[in-house]
Protein backbone atom coordinates (compact mmCIF):
# COMPACT_ATOMS: atom_id res chain seq x y z
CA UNK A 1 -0.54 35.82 17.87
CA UNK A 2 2.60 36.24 20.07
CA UNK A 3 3.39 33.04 19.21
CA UNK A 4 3.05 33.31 15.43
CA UNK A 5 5.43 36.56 16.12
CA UNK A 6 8.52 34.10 16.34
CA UNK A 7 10.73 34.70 12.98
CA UNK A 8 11.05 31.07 12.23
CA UNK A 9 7.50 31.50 10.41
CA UNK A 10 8.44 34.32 8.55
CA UNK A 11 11.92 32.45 6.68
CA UNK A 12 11.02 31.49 3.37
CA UNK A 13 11.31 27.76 2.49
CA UNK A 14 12.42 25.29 2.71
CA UNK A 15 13.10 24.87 6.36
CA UNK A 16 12.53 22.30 8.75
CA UNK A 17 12.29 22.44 12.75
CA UNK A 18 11.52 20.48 15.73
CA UNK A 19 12.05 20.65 19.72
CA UNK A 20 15.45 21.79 18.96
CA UNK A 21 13.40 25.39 18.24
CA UNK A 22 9.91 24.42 20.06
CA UNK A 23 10.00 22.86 22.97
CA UNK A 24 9.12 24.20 27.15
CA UNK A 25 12.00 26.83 27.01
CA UNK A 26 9.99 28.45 23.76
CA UNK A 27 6.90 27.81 25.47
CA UNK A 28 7.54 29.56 28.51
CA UNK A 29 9.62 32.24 26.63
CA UNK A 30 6.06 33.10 24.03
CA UNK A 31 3.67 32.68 27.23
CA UNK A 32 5.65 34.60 29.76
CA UNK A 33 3.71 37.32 31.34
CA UNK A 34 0.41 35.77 30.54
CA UNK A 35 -0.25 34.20 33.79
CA UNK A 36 -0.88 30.94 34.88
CA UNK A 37 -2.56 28.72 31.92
CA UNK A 38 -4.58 26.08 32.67
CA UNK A 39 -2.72 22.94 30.87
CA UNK A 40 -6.38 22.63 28.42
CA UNK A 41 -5.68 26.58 27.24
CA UNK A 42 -2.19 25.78 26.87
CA UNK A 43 -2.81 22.90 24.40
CA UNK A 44 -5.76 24.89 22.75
CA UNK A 45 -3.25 27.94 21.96
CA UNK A 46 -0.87 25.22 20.97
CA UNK A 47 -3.21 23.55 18.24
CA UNK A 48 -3.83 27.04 17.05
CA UNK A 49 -0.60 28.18 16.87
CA UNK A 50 0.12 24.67 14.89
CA UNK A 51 -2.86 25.06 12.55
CA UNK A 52 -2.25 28.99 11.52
CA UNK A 53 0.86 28.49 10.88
CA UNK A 54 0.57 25.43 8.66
CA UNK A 55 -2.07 27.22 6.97
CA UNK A 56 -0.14 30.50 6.67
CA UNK A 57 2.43 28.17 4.96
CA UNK A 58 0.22 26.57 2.67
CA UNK A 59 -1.08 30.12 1.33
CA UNK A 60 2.34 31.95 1.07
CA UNK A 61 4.33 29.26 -0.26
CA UNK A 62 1.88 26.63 -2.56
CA UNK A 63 -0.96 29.16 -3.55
CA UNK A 64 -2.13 27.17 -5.87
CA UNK A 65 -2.43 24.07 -3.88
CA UNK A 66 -5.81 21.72 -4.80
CA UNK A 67 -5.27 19.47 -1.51
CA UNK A 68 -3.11 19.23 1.57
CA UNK A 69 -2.17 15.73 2.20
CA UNK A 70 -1.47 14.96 5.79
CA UNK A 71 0.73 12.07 7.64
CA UNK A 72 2.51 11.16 11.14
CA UNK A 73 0.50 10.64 14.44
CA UNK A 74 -1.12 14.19 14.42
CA UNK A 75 -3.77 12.47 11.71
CA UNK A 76 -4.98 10.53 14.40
CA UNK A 77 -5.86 13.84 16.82
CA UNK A 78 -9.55 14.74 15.47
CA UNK A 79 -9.24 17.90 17.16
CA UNK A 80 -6.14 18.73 15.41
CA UNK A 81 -7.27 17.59 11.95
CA UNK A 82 -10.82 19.50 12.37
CA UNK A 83 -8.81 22.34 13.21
CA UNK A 84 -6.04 22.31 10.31
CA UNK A 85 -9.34 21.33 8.01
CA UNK A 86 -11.15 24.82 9.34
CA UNK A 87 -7.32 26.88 9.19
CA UNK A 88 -6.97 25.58 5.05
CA UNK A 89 -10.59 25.91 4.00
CA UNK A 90 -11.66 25.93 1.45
CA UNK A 91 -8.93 23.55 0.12
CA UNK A 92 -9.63 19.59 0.77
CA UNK A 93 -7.32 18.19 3.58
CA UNK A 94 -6.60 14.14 3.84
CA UNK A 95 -4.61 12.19 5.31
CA UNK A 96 -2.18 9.92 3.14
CA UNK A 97 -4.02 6.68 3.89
CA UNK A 98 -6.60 8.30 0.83
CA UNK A 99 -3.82 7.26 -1.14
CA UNK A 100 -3.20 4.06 0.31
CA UNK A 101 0.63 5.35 2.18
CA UNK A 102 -0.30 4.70 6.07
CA UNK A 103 0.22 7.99 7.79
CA UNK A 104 2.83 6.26 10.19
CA UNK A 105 4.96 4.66 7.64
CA UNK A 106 5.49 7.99 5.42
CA UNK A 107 8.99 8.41 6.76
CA UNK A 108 9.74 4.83 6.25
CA UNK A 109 9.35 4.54 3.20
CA UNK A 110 10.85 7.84 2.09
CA UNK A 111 13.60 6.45 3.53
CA UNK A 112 13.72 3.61 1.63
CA UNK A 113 12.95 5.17 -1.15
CA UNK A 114 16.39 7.49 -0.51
CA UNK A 115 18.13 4.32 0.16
CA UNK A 116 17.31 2.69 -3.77
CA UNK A 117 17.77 6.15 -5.64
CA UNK A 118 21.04 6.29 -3.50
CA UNK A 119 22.09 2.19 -4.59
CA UNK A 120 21.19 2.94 -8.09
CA UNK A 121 23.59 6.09 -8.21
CA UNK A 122 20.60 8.60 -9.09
CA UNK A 123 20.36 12.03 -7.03
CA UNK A 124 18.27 11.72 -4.19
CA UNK A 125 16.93 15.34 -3.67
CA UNK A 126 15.58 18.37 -5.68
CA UNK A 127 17.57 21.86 -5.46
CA UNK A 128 14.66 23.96 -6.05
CA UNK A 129 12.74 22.15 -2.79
CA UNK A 130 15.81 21.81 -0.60
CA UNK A 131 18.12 24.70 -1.75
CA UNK A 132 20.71 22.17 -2.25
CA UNK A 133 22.89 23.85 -5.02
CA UNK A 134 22.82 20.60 -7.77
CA UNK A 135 21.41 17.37 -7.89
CA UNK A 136 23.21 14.90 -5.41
CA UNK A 137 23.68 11.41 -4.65
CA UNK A 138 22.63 11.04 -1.13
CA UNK A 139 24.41 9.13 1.70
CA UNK A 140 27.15 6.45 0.81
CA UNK A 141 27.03 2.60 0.59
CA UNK A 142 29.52 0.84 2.88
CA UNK A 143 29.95 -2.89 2.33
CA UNK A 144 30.69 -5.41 5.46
């Protein structure tokens, strides 16, 4: 709960983080004056933290959502997955190998995806999913 206090998960979307924002500073910053935690607990409250907010997400922001569709390595922690499953009931959640993308390669080929809308001069993103204020090409082709 003191975790999930952070005002990160309050901003509307879209947004986007990493260890820039989360990372042992934050950690010890949310836990301090708990104690010590036994590394186990710490990953536990971690995985919670992870799932609720995910979920929290899911309900604010895609309310009528039929599925979540998972990918990267965290589809490959069962405790994580069982978890996020439990946090979204009752909607279905899968991983994107269902659909035949391999979680691992997601990034890759949006990517490459990017890279062909950007070589065939077509906008590469969606204002009303990344705020952007019009339709852009993205990134820039530089021949050798």
């Amino acid at each position: 709960a003191r975790m999930l206090e952070d005002p990160y998960f309050a901003q509307r979307p879209p947004k986007s983080t990493g260890r820039d924002r989360f990372n042992l500073d934050w950690l010890a910053q949310a836990s301090s004056g708990l104690g010590a935690c036994a590394p186990a607990d710490v990953q536990a409250s971690l995985v919670a933290l992870t799932c609720e907010s995910i979920a929290r997400a899911v309900r604010e922001s895609a309310p009528r959502a039929a599925r979540v569709v998972a990918c990267g390595g965290g589809v490959r922690n069962a405790f994580l997955m069982e978890r996020l499953a439990a946090a979204l009931a009752p909607l279905p959640l899968q991983s994107t190998a269902a659909y035949g993308v391999p979680p691992d390669f997601v990034e890759a080929i949006g990517f490459a995806w990017l890279a062909r809308e950007t070589l065939e001069g077509r906008p590469g993103n969606l204002p009303a999913v990344t705020g952007a204020r019009g339709a852009r090409v993205l990134g820039g082709i530089y021949p050798a």
